[in-house]
C-alpha atoms as a PDB file:
ATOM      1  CA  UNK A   1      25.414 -95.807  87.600  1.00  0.00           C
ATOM      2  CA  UNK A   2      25.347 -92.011  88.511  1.00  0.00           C
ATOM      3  CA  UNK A   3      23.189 -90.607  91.072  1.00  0.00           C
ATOM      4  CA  UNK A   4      20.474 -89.414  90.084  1.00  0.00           C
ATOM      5  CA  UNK A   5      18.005 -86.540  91.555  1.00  0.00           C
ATOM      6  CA  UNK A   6      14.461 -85.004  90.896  1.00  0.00           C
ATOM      7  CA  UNK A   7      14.344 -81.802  89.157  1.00  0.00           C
ATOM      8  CA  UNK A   8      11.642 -79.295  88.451  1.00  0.00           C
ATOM      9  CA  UNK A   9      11.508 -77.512  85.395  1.00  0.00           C
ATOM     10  CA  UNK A  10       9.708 -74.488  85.270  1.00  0.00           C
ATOM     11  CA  UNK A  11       9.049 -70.662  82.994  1.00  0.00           C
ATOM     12  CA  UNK A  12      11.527 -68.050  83.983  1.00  0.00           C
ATOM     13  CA  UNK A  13       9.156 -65.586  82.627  1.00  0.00           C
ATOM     14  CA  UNK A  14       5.809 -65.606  82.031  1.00  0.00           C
ATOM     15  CA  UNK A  15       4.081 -67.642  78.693  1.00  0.00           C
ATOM     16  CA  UNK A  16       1.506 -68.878  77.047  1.00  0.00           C
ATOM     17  CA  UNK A  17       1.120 -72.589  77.000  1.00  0.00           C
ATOM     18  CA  UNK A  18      -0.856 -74.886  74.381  1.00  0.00           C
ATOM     19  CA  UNK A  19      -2.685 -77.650  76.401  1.00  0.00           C
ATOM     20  CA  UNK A  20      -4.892 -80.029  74.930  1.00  0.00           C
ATOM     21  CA  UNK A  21      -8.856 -78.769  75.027  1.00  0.00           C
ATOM     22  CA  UNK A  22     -11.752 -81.353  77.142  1.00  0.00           C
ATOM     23  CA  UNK A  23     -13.373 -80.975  73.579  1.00  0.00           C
ATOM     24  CA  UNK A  24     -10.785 -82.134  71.822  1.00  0.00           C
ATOM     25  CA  UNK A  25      -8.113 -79.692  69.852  1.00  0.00           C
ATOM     26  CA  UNK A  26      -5.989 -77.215  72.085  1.00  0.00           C
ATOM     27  CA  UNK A  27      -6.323 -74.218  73.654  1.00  0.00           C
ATOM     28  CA  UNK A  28      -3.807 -71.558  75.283  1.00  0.00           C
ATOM     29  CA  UNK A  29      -3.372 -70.697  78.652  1.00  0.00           C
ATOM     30  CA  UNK A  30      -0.984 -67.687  80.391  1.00  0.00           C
ATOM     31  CA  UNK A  31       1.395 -69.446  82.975  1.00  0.00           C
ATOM     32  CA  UNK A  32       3.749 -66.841  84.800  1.00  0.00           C
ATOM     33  CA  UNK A  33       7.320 -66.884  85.752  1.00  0.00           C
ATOM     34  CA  UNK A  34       8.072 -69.701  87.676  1.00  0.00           C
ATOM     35  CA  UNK A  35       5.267 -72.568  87.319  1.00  0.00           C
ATOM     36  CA  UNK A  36       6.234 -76.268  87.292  1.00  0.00           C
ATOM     37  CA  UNK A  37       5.747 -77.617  83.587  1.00  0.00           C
ATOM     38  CA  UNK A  38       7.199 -80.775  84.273  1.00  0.00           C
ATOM     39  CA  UNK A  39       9.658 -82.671  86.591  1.00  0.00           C
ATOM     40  CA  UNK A  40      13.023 -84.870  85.217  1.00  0.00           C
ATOM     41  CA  UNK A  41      15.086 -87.497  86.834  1.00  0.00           C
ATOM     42  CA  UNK A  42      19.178 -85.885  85.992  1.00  0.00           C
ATOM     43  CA  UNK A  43      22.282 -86.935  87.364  1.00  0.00           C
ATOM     44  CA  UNK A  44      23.303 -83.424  87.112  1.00  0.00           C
ATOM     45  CA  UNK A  45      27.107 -84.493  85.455  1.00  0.00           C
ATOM     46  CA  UNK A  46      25.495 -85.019  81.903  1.00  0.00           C
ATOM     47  CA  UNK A  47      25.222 -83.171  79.391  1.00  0.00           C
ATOM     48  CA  UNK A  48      21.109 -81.812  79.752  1.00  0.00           C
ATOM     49  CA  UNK A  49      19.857 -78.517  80.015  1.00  0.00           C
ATOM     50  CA  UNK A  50      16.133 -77.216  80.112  1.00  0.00           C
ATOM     51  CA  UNK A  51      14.756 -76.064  76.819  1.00  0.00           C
ATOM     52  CA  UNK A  52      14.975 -72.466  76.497  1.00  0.00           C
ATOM     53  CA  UNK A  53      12.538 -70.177  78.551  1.00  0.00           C
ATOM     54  CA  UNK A  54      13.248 -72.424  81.468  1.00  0.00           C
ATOM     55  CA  UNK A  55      15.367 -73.256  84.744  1.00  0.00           C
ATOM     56  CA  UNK A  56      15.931 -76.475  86.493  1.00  0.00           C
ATOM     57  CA  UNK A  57      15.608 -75.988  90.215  1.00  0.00           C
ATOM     58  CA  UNK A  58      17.089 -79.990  91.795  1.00  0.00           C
ATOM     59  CA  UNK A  59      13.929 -81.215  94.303  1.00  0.00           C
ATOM     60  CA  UNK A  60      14.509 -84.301  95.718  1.00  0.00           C
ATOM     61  CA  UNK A  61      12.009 -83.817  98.676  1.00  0.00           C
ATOM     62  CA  UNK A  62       9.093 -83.033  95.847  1.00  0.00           C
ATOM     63  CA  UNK A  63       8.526 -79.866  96.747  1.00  0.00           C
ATOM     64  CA  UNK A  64       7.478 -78.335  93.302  1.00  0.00           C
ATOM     65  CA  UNK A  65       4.966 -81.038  91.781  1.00  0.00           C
ATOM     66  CA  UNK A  66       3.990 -80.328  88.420  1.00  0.00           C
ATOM     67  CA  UNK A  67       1.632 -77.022  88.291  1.00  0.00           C
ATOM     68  CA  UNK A  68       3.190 -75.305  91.043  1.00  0.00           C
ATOM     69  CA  UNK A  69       5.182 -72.098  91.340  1.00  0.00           C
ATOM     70  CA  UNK A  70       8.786 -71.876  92.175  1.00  0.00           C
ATOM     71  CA  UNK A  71      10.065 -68.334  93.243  1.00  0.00           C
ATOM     72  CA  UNK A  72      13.575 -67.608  92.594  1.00  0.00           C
END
């Protein structure tokens, strides 16, 4: 089995964001360049990339948890 590492995804430019509404529906919000939108387990070797309007940044130690901004 390959190695595999943490990764945080994130915006490379600023975006608005559907997220789900406490009263039920959805609502938009502005994230800028850089926030964490999620985190993926990738060997690196296959074939992945992040969906377009986003980076992968590899962060084994954690370092950018979901919600928090990565600067280039």
């Amino acid at each position: 089995m390959s190695n595999v590492t943490a990764w945080a995804v994130y915006y490379t430019a600023a975006t608005q964001e559907t997220v789900p509404a406490a009263e039920g529906g959805s609502t938009s919000v502005s994230r800028a360049a850089g926030y964490v939108w999620t985190r993926v387990l990738w060997d690196g070797a296959t074939e992945w990339s992040a969906p377009q309007g986003s980076a992968a940044i590899s962060d084994p130690e954690g370092k950018y948890s979901i919600g928090s901004q990565y600067a280039a």
